[in-house]
C-alpha atoms as a PDB file:
ATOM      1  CA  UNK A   1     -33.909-159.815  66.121  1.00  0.00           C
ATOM      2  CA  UNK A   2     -33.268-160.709  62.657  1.00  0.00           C
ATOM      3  CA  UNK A   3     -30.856-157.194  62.408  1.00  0.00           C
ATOM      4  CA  UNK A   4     -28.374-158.660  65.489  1.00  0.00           C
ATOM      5  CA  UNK A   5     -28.520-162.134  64.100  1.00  0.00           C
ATOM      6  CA  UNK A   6     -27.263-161.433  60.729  1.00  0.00           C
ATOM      7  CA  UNK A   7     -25.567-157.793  61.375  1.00  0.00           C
ATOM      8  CA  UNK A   8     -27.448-156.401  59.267  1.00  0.00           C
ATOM      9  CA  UNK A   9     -28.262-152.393  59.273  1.00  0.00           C
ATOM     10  CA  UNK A  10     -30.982-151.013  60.303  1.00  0.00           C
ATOM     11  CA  UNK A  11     -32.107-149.574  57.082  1.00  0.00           C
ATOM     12  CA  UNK A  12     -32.772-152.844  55.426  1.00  0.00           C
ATOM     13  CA  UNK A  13     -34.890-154.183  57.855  1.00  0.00           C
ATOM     14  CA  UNK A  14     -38.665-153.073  57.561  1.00  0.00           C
ATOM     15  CA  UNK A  15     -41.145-154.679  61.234  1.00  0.00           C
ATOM     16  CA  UNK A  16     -44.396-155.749  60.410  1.00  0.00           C
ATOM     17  CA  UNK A  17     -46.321-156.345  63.668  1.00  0.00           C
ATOM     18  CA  UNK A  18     -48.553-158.986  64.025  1.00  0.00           C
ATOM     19  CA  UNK A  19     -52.180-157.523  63.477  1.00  0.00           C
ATOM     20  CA  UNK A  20     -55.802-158.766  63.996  1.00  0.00           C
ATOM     21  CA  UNK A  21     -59.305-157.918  62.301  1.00  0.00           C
ATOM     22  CA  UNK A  22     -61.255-154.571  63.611  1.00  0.00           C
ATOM     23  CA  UNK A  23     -63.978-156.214  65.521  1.00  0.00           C
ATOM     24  CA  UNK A  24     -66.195-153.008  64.779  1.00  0.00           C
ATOM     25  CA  UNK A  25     -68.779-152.617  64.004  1.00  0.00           C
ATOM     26  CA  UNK A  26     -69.538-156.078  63.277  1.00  0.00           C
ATOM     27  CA  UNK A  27     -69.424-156.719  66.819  1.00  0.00           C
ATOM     28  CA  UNK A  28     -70.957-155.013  69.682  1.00  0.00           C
ATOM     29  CA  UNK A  29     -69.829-154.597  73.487  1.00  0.00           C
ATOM     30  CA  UNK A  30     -71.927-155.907  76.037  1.00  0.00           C
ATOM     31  CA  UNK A  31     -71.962-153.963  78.461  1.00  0.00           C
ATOM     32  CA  UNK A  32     -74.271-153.874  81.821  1.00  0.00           C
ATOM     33  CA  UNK A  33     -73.485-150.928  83.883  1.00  0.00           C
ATOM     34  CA  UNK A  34     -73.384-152.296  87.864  1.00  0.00           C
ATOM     35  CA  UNK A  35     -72.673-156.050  86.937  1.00  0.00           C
ATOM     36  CA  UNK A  36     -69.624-157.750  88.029  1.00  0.00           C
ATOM     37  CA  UNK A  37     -66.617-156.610  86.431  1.00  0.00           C
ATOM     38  CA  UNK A  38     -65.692-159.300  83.900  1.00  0.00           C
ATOM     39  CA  UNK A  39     -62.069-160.455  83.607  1.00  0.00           C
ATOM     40  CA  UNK A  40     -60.972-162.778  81.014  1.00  0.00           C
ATOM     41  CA  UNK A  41     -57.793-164.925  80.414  1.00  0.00           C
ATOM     42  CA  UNK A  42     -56.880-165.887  76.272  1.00  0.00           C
ATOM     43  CA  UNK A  43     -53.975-167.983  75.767  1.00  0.00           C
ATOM     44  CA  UNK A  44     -52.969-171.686  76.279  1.00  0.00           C
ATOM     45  CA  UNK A  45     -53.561-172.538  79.850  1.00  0.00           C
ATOM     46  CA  UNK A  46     -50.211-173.412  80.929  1.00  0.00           C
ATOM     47  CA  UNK A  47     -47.436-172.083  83.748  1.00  0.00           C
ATOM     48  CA  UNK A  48     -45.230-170.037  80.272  1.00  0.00           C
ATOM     49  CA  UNK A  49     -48.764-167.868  80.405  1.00  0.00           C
ATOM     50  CA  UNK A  50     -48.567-166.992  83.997  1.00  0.00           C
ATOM     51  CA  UNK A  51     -52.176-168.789  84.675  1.00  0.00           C
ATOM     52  CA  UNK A  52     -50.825-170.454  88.154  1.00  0.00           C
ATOM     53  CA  UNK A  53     -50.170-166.932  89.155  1.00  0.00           C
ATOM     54  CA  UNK A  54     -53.227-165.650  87.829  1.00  0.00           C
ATOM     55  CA  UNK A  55     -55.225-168.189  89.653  1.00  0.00           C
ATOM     56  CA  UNK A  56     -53.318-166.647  93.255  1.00  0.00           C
ATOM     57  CA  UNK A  57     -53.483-163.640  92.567  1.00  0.00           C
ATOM     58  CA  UNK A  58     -57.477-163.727  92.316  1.00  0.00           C
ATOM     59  CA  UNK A  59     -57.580-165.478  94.994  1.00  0.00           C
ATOM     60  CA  UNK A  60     -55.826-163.116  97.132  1.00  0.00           C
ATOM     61  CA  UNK A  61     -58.377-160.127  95.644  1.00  0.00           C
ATOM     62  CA  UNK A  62     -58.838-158.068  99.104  1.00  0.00           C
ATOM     63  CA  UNK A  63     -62.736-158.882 100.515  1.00  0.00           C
ATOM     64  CA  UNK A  64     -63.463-155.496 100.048  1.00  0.00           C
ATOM     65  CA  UNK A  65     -62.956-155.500  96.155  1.00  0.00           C
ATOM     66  CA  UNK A  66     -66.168-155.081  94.199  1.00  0.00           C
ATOM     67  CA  UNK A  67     -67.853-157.941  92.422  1.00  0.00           C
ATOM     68  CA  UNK A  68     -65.735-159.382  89.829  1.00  0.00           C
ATOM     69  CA  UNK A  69     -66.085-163.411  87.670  1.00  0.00           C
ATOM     70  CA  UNK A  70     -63.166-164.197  85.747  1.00  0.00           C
ATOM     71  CA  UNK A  71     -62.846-166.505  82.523  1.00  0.00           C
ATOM     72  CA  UNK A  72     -60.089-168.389  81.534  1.00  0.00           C
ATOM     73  CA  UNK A  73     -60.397-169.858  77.816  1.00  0.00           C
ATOM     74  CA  UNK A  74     -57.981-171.177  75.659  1.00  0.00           C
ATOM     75  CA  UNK A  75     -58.261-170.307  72.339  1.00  0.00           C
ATOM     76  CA  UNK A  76     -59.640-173.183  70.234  1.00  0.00           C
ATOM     77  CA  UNK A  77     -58.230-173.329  66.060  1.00  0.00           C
ATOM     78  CA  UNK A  78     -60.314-175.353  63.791  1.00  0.00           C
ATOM     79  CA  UNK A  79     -59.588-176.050  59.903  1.00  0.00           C
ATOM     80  CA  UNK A  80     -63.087-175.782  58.116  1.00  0.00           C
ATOM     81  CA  UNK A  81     -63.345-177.173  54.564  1.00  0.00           C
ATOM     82  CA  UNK A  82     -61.143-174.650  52.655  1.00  0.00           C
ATOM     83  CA  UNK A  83     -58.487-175.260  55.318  1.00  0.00           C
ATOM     84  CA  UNK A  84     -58.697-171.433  56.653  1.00  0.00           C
ATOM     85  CA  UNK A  85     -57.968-171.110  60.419  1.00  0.00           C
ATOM     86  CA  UNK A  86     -60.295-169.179  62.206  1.00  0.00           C
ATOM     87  CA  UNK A  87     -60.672-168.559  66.403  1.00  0.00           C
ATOM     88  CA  UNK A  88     -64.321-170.255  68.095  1.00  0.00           C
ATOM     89  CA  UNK A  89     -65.878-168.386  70.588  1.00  0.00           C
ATOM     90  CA  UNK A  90     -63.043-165.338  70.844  1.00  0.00           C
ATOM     91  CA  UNK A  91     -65.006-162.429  69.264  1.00  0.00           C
ATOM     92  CA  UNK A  92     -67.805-163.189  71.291  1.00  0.00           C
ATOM     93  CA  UNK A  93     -65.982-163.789  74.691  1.00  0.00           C
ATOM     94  CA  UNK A  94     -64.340-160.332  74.355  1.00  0.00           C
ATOM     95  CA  UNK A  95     -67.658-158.551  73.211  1.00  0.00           C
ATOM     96  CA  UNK A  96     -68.891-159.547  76.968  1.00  0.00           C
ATOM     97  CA  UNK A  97     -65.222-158.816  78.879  1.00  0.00           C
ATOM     98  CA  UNK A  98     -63.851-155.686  80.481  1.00  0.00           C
ATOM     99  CA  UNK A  99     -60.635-156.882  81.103  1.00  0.00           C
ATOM    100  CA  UNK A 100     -58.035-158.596  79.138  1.00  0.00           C
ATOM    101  CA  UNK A 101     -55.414-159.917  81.514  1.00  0.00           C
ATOM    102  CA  UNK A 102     -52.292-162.309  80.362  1.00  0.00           C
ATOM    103  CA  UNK A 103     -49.539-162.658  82.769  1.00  0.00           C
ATOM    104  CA  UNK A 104     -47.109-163.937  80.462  1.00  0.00           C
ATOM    105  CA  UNK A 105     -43.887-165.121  81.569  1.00  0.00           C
ATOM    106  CA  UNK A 106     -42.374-165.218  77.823  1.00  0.00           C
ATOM    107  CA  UNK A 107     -43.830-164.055  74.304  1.00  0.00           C
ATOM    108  CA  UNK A 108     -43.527-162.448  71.331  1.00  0.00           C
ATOM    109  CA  UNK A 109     -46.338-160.297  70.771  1.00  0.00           C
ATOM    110  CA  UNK A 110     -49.582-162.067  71.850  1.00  0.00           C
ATOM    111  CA  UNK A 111     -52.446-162.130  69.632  1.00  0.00           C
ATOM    112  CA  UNK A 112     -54.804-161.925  72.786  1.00  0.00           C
ATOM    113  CA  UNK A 113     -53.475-158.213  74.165  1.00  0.00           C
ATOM    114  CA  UNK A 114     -54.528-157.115  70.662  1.00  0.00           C
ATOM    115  CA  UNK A 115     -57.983-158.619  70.463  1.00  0.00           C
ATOM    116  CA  UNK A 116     -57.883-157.116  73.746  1.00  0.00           C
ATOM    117  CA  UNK A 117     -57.284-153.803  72.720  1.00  0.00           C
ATOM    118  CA  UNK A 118     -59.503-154.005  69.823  1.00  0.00           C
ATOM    119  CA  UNK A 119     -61.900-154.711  71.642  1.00  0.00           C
ATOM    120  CA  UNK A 120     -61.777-151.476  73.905  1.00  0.00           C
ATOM    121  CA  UNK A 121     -60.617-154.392  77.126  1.00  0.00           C
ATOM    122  CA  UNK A 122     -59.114-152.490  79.586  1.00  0.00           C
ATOM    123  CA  UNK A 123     -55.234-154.596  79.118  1.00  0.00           C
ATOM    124  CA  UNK A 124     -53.076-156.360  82.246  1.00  0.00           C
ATOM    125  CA  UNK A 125     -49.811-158.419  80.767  1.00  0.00           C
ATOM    126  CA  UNK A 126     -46.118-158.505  81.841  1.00  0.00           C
ATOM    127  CA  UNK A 127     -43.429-156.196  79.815  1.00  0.00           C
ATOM    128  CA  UNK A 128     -42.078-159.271  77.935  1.00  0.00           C
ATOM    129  CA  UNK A 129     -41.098-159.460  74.166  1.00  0.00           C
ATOM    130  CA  UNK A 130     -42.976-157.399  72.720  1.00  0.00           C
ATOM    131  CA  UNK A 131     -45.464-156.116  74.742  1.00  0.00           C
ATOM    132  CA  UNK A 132     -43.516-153.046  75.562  1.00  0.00           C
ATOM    133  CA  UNK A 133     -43.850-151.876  71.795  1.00  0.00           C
ATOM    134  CA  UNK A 134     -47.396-152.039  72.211  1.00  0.00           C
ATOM    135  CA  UNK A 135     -48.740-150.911  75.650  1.00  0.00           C
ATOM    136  CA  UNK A 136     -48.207-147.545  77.326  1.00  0.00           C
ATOM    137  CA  UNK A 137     -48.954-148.454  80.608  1.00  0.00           C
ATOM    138  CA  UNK A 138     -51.147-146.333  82.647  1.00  0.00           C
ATOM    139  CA  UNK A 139     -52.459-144.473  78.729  1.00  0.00           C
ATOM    140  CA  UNK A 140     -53.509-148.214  77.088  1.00  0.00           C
ATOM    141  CA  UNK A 141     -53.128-150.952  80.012  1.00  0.00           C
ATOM    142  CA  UNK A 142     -51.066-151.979  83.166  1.00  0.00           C
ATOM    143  CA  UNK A 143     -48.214-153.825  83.291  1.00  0.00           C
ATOM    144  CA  UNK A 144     -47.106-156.053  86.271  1.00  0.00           C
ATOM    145  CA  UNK A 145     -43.654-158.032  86.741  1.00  0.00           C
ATOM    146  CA  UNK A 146     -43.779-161.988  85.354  1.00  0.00           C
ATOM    147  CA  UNK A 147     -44.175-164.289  88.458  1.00  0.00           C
ATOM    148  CA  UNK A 148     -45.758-161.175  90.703  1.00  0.00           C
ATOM    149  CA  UNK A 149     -48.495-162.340  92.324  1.00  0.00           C
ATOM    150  CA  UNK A 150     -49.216-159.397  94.594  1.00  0.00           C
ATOM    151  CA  UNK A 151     -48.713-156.985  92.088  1.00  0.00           C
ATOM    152  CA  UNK A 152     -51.030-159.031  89.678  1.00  0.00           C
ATOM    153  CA  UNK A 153     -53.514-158.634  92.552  1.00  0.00           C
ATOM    154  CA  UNK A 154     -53.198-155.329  92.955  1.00  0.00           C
ATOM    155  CA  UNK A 155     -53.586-154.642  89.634  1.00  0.00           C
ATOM    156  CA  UNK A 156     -56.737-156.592  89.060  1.00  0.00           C
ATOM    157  CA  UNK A 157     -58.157-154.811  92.012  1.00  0.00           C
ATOM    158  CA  UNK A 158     -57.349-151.592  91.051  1.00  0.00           C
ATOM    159  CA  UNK A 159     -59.364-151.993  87.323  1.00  0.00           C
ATOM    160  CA  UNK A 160     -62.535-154.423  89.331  1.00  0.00           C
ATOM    161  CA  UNK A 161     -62.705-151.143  91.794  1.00  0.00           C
ATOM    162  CA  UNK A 162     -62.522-148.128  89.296  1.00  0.00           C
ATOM    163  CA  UNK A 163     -64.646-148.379  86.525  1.00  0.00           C
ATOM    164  CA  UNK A 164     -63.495-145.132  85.215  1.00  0.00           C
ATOM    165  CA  UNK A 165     -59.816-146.924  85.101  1.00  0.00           C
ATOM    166  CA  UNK A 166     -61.144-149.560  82.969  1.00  0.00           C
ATOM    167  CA  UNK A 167     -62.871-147.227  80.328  1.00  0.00           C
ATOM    168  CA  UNK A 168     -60.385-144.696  79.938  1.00  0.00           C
ATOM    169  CA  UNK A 169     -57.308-148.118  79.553  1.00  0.00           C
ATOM    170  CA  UNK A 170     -59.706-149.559  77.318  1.00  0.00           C
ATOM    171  CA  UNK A 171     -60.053-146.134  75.005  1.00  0.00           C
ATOM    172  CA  UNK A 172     -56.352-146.022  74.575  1.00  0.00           C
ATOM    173  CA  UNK A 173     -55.804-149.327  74.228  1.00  0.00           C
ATOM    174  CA  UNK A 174     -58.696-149.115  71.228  1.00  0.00           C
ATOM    175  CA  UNK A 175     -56.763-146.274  69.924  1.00  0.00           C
ATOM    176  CA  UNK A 176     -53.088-147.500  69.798  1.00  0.00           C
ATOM    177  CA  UNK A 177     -54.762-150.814  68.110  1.00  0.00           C
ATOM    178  CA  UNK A 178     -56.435-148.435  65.582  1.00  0.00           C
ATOM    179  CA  UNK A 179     -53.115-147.110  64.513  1.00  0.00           C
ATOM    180  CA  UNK A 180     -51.146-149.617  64.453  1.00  0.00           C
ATOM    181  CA  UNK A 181     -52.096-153.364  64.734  1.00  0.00           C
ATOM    182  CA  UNK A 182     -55.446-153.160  62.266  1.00  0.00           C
ATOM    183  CA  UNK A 183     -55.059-155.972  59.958  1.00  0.00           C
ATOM    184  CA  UNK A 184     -56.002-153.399  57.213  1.00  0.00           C
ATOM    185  CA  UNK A 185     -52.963-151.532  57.728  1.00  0.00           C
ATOM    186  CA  UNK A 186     -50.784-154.734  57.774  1.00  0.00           C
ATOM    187  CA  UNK A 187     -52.088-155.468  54.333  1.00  0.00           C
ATOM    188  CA  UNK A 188     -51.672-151.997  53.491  1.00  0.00           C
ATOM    189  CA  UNK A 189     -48.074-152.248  54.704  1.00  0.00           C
ATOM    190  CA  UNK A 190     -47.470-155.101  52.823  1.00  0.00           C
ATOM    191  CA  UNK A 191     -48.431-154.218  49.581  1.00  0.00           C
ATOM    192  CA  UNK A 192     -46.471-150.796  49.899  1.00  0.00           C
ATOM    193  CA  UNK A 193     -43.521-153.136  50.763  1.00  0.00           C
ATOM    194  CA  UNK A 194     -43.930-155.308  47.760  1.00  0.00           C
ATOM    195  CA  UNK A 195     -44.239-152.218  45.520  1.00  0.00           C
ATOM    196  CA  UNK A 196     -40.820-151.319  46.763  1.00  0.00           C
ATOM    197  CA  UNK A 197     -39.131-154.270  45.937  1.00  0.00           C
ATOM    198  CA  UNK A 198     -40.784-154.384  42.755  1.00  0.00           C
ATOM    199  CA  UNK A 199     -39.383-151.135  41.548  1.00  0.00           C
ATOM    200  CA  UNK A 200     -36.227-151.232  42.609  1.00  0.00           C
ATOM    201  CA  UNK A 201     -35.259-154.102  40.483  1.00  0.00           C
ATOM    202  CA  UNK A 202     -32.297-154.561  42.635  1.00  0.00           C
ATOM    203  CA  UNK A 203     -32.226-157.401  44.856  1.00  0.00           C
ATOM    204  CA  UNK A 204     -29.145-156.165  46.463  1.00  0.00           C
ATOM    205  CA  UNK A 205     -31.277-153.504  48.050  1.00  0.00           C
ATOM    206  CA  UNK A 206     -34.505-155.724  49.062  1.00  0.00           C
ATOM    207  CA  UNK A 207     -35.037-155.482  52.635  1.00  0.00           C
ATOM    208  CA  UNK A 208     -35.544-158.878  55.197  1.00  0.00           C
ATOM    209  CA  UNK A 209     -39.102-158.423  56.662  1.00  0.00           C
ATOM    210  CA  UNK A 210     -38.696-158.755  60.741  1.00  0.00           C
ATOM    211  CA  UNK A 211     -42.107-159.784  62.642  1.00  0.00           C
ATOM    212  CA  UNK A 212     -43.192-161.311  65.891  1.00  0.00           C
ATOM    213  CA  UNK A 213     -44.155-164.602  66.945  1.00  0.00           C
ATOM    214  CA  UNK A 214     -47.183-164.682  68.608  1.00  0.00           C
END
């Protein structure tokens, strides 16, 4: 934290969270009522984003858990001509997911839980960096200890079995990202910010602007 690093007070720091596009309703969920619940993994595919544990912990899914498939994509950046990043195939992956599920061992706040949550995903991540600030778990996902594997499982099998689970995580998860991580309110937030500074026309009083690193 910027504040601690620099002692700074409180009141001259302003947070901007990291924030991603409203998928809606440019995008529509795919949904198909009795198919295989739908888990999918966004993030490099490395041990820092818990995937060796993911990988156990779906295999050690109880034989009696319903019918479940599972993708694990890392997100792929490409530079078009005006040299604007933009994410291949992540909008569409997330249309046809139920569940979002990044068992993190460190982060910052990960652009995936939001895309997640914006896209009504029912959420499963670990309580690290941020991620706290974001999820209230049982209201807008789950949360399970880094490195858990049994607890991982459970917690897949508990949103594979219960449906009902899944909708009413995703709902919340859609309604905490409609409050607070829209990329329309980040802009918003950011021009209100600059008006600030502009009429204060003191410097002395300009605040440092504290984010996350995704």
């Amino acid at each position: 934290m910027f504040s601690q690093m620099f002692e700074l007070p409180r009141d001259r720091v302003v947070m901007l969270p990291n924030a991603v596009p409203d998928p809606v309703p440019d995008v529509a969920r795919v949904r198909h009522p009795g198919q295989p619940c739908h888990l999918l993994f966004l993030g490099y595919l490395n041990a820092r984003k818990g995937v060796p544990e993911l990988l156990q912990a779906l295999a050690s899914l109880p034989t009696t858990t319903r019918c479940w498939c599972a993708t694990l994509a890392e997100a792929v950046r490409l530079m078009n001509s005006e040299k604007l990043a933009k994410n291949v195939g992540v909008v569409d992956l997330c249309a046809h997911a139920d569940v979002l599920v990044l068992p993190s061992h460190a982060e910052g706040l990960a652009t995936s839980i939001l895309e997640g949550m914006s896209h009504e995903l029912a959420v499963i991540a670990t309580p690290v960096g941020a991620h706290s600030e974001v999820i209230e778990p049982e209201k807008s996902g789950l949360f399970v200890p880094p490195g858990d594997v049994p607890a991982l499982a459970g917690a897949l099998a508990r949103v594979i079995d219960d449906e009902s689970l899944r909708e009413r995580l995703g709902r919340g998860g859609r309604e905490r990202f409609l409050a607070e991580f829209d990329v329309r309110l980040y802009a918003a937030r950011l021009t209100n910010l600059h008006a600030r500074l502009l009429g204060s026309g003191r410097a002395e009083r300009e605040p440092i602007v504290e984010g996350y690193i995704p």
